[in-house]
C-alpha atoms as a PDB file:
ATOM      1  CA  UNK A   1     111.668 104.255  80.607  1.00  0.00           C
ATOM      2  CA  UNK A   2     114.709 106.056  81.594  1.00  0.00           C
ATOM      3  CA  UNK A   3     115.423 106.583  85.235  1.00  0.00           C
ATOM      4  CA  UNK A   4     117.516 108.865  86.654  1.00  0.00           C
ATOM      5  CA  UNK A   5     118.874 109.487  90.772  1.00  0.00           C
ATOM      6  CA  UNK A   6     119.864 112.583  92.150  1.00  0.00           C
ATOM      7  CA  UNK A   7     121.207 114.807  94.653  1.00  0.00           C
ATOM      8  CA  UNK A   8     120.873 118.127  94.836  1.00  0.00           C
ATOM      9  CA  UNK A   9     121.326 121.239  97.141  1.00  0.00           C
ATOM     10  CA  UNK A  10     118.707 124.420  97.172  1.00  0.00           C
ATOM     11  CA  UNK A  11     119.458 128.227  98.156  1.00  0.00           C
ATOM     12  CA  UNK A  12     118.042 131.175  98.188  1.00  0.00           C
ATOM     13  CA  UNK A  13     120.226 132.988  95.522  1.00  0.00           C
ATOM     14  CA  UNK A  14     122.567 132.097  92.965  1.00  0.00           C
ATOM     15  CA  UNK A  15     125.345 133.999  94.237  1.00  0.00           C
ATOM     16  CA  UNK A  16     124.932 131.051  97.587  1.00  0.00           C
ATOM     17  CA  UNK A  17     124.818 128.447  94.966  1.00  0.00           C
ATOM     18  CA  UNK A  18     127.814 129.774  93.461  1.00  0.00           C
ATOM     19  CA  UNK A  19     130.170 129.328  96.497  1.00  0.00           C
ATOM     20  CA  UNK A  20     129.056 126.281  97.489  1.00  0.00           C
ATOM     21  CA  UNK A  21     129.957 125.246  94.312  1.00  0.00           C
ATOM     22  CA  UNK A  22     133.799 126.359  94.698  1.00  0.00           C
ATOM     23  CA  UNK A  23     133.619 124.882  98.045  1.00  0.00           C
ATOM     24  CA  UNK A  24     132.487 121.532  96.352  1.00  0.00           C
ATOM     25  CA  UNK A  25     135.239 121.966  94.036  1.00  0.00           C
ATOM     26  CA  UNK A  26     137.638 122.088  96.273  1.00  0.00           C
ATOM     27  CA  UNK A  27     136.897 119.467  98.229  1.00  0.00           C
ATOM     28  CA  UNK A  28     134.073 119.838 100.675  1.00  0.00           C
ATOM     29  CA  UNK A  29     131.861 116.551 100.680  1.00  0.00           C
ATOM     30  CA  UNK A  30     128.763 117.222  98.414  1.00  0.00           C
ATOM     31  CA  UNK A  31     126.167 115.495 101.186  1.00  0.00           C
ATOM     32  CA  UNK A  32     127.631 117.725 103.932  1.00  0.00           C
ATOM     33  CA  UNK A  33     127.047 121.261 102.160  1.00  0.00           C
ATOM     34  CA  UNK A  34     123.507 119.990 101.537  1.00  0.00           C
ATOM     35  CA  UNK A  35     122.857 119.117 105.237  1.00  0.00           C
ATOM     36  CA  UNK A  36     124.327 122.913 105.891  1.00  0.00           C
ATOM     37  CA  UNK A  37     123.083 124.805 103.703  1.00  0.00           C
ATOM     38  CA  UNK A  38     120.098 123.001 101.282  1.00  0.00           C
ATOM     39  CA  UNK A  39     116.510 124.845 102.312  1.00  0.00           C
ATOM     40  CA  UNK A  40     114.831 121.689 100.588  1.00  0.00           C
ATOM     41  CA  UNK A  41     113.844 118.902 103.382  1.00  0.00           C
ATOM     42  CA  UNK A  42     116.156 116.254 101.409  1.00  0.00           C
ATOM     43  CA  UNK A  43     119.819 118.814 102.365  1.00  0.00           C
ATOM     44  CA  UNK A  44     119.079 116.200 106.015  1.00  0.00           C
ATOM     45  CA  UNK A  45     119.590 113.365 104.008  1.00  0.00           C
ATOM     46  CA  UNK A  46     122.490 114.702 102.227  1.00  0.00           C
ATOM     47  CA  UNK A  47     120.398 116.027  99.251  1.00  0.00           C
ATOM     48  CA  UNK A  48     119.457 112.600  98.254  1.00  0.00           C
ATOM     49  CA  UNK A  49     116.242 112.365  95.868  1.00  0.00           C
ATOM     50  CA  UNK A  50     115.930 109.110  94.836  1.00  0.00           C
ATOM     51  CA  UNK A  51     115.082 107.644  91.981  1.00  0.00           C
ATOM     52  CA  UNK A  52     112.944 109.755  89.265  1.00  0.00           C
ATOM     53  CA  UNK A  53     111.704 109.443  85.822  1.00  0.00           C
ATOM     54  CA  UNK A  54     111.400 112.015  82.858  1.00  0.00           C
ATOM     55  CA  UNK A  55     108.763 114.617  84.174  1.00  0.00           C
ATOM     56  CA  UNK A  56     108.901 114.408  87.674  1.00  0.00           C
ATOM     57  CA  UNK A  57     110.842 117.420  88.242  1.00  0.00           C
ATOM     58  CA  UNK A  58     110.156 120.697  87.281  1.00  0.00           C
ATOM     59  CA  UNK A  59     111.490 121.266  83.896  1.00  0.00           C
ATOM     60  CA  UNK A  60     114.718 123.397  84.282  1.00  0.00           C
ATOM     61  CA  UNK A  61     116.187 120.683  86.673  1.00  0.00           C
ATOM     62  CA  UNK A  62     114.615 117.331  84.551  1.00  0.00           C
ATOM     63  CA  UNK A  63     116.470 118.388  81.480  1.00  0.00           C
ATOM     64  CA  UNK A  64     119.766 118.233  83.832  1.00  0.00           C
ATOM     65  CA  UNK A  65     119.440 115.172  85.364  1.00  0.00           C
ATOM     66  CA  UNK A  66     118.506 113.358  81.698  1.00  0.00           C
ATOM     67  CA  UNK A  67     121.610 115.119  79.951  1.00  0.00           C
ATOM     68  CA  UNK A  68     124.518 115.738  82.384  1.00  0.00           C
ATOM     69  CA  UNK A  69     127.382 114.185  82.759  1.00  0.00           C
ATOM     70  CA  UNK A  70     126.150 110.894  85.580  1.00  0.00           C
ATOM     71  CA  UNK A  71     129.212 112.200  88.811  1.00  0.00           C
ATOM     72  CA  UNK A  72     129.144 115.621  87.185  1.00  0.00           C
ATOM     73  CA  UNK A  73     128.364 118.874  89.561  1.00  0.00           C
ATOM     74  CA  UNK A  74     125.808 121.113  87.686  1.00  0.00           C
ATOM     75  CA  UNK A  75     124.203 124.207  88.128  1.00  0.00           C
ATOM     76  CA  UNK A  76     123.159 126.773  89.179  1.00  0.00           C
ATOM     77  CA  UNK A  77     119.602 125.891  88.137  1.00  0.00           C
ATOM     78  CA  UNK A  78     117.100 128.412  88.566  1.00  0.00           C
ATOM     79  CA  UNK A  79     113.554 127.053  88.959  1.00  0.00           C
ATOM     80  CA  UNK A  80     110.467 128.484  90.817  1.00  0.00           C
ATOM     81  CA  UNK A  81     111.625 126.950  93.726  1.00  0.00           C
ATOM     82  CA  UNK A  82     115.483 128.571  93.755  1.00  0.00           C
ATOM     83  CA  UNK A  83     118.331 128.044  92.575  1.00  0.00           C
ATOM     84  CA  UNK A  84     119.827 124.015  92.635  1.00  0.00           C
ATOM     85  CA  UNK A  85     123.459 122.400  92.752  1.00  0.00           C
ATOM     86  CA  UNK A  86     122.535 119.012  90.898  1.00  0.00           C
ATOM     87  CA  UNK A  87     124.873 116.246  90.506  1.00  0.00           C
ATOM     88  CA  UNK A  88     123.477 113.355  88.863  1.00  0.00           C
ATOM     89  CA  UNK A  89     124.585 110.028  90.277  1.00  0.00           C
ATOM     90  CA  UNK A  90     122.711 107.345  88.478  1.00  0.00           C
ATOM     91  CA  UNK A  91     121.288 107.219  85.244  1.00  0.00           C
ATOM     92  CA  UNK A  92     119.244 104.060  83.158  1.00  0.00           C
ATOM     93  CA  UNK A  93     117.810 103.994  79.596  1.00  0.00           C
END
């Protein structure tokens, strides 16, 4: 089974998610925006959510982590929860 690991940071809006997204673009540490700004309880550990398999996530963000780019910044993601910043940073087959 494939496995996938993940970190990701949750707003309120995608207009947030949009500038932290320039502000991880041009530079700012991905693990400190989450502890800022993330309203999920992983943005304390630096948006950090483990390891997960296909179907453990909502929908909108599985399909990301199992087809992105493994280092690449994604999003915004809308799913019932918000809007996500994902960036993928592990991936198995």
């Amino acid at each position: 089974m494939a496995l996938a690991s993940a970190r990701h940071i949750l707003v309120a809006t995608e207009e947030e998610a949009l500038a932290l997204k320039e502000q991880i673009e041009a530079g700012e540490e991905f693990a400190q925006v989450a502890k800022d700004h993330s309203q999920c309880p992983s943005g304390a550990n630096g948006g950090e959510l483990g390891q997960f398999g296909p179907g453990m996530m909502v929908p909108e963000f599985d399909k990301v982590c199992f087809s992105a780019d493994v280092g690449s910044l994604e999003g915004p993601i809308k799913t019932q929860f918000g809007y996500h910043l994902v960036e993928v940073t592990d991936r198995s087959e």
